[in-house]
N, C-alpha and C. Protein backbone atom coordinates (compact mmCIF):
# COMPACT_ATOMS: atom_id res chain seq x y z
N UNK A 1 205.46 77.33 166.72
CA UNK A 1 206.40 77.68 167.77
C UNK A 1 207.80 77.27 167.32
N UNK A 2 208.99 78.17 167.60
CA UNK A 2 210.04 77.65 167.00
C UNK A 2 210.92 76.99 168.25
N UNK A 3 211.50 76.27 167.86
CA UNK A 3 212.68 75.66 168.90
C UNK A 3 214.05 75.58 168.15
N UNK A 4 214.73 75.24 169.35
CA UNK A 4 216.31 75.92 168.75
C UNK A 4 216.75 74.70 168.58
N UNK A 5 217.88 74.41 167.49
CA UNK A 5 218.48 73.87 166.82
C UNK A 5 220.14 73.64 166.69
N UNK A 6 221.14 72.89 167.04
CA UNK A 6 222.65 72.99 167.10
C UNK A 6 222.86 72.59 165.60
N UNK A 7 223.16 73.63 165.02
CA UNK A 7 223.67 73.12 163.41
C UNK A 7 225.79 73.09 163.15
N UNK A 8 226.23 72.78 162.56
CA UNK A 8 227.19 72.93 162.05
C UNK A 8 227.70 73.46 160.61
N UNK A 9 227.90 74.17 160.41
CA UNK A 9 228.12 74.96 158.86
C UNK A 9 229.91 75.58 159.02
N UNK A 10 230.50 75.07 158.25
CA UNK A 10 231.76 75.51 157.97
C UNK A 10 232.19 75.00 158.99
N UNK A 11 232.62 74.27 159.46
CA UNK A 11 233.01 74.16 160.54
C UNK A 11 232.35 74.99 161.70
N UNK A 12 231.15 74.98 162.09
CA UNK A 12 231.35 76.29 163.22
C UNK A 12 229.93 75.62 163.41
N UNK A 13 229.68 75.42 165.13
CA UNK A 13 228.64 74.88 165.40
C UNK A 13 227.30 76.66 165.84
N UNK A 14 226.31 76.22 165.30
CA UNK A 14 225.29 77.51 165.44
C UNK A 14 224.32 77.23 166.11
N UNK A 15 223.49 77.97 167.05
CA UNK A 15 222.22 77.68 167.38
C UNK A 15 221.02 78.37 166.84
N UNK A 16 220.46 77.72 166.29
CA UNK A 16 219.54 78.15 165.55
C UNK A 16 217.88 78.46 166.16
N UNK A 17 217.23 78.91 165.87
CA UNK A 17 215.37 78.48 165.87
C UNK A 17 214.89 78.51 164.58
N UNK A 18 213.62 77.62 164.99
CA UNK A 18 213.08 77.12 163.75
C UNK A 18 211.76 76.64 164.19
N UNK A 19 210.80 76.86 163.16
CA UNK A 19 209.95 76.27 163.59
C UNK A 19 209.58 74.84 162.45
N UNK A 20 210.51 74.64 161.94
CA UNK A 20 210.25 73.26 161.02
C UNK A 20 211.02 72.25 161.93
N UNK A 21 210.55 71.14 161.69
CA UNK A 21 210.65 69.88 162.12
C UNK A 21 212.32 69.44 162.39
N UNK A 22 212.71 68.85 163.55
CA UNK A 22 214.08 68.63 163.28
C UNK A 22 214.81 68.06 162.22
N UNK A 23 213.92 67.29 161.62
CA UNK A 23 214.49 66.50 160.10
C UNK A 23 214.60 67.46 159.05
N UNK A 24 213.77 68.49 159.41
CA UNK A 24 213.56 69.66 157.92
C UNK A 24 214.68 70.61 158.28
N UNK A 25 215.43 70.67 159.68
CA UNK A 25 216.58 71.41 159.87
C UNK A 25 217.51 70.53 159.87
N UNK A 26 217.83 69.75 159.54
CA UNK A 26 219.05 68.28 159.30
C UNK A 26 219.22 68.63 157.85
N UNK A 27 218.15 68.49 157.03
CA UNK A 27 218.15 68.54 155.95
C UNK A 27 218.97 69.77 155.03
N UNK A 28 218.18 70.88 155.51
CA UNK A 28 218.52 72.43 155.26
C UNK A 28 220.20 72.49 155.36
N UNK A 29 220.46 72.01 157.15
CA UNK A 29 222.09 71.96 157.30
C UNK A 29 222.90 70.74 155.99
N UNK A 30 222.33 69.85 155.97
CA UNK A 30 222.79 68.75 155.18
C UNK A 30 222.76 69.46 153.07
N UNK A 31 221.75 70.44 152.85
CA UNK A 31 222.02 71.02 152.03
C UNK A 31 223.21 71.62 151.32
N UNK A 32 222.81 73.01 153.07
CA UNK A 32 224.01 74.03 152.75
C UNK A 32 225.24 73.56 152.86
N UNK A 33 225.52 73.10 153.32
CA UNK A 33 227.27 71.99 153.76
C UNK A 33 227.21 71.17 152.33
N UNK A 34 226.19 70.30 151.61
CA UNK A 34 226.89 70.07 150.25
C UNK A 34 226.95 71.27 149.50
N UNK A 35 226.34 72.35 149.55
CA UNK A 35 226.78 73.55 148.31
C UNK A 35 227.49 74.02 148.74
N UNK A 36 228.01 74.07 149.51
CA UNK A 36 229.68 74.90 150.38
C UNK A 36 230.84 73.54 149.99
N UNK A 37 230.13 72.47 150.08
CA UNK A 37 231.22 71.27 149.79
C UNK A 37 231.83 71.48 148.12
N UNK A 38 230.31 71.53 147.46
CA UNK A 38 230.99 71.97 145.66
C UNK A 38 231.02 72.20 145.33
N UNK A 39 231.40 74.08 145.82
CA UNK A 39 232.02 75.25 145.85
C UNK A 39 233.34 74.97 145.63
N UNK A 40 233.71 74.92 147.17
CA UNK A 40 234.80 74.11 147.94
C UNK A 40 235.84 73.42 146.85
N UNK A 41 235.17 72.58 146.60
CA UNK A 41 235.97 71.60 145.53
C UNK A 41 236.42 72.21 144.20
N UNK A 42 234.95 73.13 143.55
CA UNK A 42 235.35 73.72 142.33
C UNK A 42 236.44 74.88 142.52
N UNK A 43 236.38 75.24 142.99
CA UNK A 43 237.48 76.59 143.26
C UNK A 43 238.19 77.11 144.49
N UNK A 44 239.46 76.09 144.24
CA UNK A 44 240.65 75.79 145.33
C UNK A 44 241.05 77.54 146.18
N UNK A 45 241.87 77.52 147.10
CA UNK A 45 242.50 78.17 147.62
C UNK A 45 241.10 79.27 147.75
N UNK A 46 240.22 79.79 148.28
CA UNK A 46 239.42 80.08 149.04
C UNK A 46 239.01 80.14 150.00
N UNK A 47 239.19 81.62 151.16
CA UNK A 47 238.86 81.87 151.99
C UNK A 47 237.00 81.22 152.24
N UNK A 48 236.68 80.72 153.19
CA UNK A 48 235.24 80.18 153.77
C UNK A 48 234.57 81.34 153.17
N UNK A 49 234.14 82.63 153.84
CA UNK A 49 233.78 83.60 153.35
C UNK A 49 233.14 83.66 151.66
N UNK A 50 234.37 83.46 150.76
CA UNK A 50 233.90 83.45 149.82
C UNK A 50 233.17 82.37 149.01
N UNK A 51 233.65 80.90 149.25
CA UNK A 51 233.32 79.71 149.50
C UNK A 51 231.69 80.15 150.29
N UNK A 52 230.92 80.72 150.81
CA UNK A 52 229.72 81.13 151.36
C UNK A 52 229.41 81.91 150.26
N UNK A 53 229.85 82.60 150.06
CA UNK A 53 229.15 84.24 149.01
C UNK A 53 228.80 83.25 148.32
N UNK A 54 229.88 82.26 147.38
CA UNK A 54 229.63 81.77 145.86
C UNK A 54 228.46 80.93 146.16
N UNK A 55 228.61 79.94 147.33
CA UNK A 55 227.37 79.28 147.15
C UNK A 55 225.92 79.89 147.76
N UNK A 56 226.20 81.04 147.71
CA UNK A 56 224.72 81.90 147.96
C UNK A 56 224.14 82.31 146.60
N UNK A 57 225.47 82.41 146.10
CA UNK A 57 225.01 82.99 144.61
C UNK A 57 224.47 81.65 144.08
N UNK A 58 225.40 80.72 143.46
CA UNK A 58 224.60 79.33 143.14
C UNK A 58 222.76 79.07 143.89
N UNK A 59 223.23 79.13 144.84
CA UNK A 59 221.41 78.63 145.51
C UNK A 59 220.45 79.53 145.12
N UNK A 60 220.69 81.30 145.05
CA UNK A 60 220.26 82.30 144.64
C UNK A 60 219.37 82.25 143.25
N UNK A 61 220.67 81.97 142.58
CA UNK A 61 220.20 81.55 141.13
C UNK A 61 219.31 80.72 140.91
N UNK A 62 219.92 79.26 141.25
CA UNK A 62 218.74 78.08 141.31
C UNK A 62 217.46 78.56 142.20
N UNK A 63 216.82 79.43 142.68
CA UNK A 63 215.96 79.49 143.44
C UNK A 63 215.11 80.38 142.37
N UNK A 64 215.96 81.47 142.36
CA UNK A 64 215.32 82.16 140.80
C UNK A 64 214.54 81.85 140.14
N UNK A 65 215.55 80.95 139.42
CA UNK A 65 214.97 80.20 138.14
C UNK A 65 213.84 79.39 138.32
N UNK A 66 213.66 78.37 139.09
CA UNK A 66 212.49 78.17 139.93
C UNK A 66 211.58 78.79 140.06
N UNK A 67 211.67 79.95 140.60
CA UNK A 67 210.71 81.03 141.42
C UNK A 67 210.17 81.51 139.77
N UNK A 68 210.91 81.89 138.66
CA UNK A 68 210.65 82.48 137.18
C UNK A 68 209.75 80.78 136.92
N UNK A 69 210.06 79.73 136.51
CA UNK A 69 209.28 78.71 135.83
C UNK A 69 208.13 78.29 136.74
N UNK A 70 207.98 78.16 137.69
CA UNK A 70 206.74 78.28 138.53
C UNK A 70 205.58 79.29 138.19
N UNK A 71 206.06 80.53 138.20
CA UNK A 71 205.20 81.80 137.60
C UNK A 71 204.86 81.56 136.38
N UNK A 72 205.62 80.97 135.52
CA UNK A 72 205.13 80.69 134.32
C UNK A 72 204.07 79.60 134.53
N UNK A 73 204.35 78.55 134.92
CA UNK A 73 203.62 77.25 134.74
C UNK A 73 202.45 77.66 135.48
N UNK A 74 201.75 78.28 136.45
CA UNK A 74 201.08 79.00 136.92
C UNK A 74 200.21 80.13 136.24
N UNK A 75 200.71 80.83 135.37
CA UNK A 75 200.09 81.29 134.57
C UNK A 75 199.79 80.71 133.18
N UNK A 76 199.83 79.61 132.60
CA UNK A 76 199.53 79.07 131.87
C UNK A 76 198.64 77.97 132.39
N UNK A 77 198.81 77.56 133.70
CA UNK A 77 197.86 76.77 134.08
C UNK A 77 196.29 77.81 133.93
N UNK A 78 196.27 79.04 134.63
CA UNK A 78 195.36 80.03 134.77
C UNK A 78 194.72 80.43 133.72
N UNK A 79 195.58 80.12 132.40
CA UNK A 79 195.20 80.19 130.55
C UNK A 79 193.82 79.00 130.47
N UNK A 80 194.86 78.28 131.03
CA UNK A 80 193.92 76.40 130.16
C UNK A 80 192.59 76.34 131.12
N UNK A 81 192.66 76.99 132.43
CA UNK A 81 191.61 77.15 133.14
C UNK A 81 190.57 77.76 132.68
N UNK A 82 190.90 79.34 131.79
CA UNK A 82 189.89 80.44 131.77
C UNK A 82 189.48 79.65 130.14
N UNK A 83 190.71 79.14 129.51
CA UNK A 83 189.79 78.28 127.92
C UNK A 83 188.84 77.55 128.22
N UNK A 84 189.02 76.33 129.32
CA UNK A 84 188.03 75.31 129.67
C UNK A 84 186.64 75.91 129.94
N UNK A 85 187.07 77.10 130.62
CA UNK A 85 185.73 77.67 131.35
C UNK A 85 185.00 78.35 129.97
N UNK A 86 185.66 78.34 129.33
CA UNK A 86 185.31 79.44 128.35
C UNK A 86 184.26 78.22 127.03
N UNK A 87 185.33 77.47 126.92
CA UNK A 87 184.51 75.97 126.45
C UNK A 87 183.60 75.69 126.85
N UNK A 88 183.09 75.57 128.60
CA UNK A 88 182.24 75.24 129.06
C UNK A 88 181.17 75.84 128.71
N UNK A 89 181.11 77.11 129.18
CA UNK A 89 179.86 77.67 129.06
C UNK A 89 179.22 78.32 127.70
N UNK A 90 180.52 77.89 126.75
CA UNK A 90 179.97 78.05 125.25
C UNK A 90 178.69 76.62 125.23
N UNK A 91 179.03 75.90 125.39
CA UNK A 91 178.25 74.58 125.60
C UNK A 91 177.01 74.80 126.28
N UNK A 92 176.89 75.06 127.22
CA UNK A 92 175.86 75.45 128.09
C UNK A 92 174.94 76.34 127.62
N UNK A 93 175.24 77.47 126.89
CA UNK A 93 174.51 78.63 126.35
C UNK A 93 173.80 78.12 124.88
């Protein structure tokens, strides 16, 4: 069940729903406000707006890359699985 949430982002208070835990929406807000913070910092004179785009792109990316080395490590886990099995029942036979 989701319940609603008062966040602050950019200055601008939001109401949200959610169905994660209030600490897991503290957190999320406490995220996005530091990647908007070192945006912010890296590249002066910026409208909010874009200061948002860039750090969508940053989180975007990092999520990516993630989302790509997971799939990998996952399918190599699925390798050492089908060898073991494959070991195994050489043994057995």
């Amino acid at each position: 069940m989701s319940t609603s949430h008062r966040i602050r982002v950019l200055g601008k208070d939001i109401q949200v729903r959610s169905s994660a835990s209030p600490e897991t929406v503290r957190e999320v807000e406490d995220f996005v406000n530091g990647k908007l913070a070192e945006v912010s910092a890296a590249v002066k004179n910026c409208d909010s707006q874009t200061v948002a785009i860039l750090a969508l792109m940053n989180i975007a990316e990092a999520y990516l890359s993630q989302a790509r080395e997971s799939a990998v490590s996952r399918q190599a886990g699925r390798e050492r699985v089908s060898r073991l099995l494959e070991m195994i029942g050489s043994r057995l036979t």
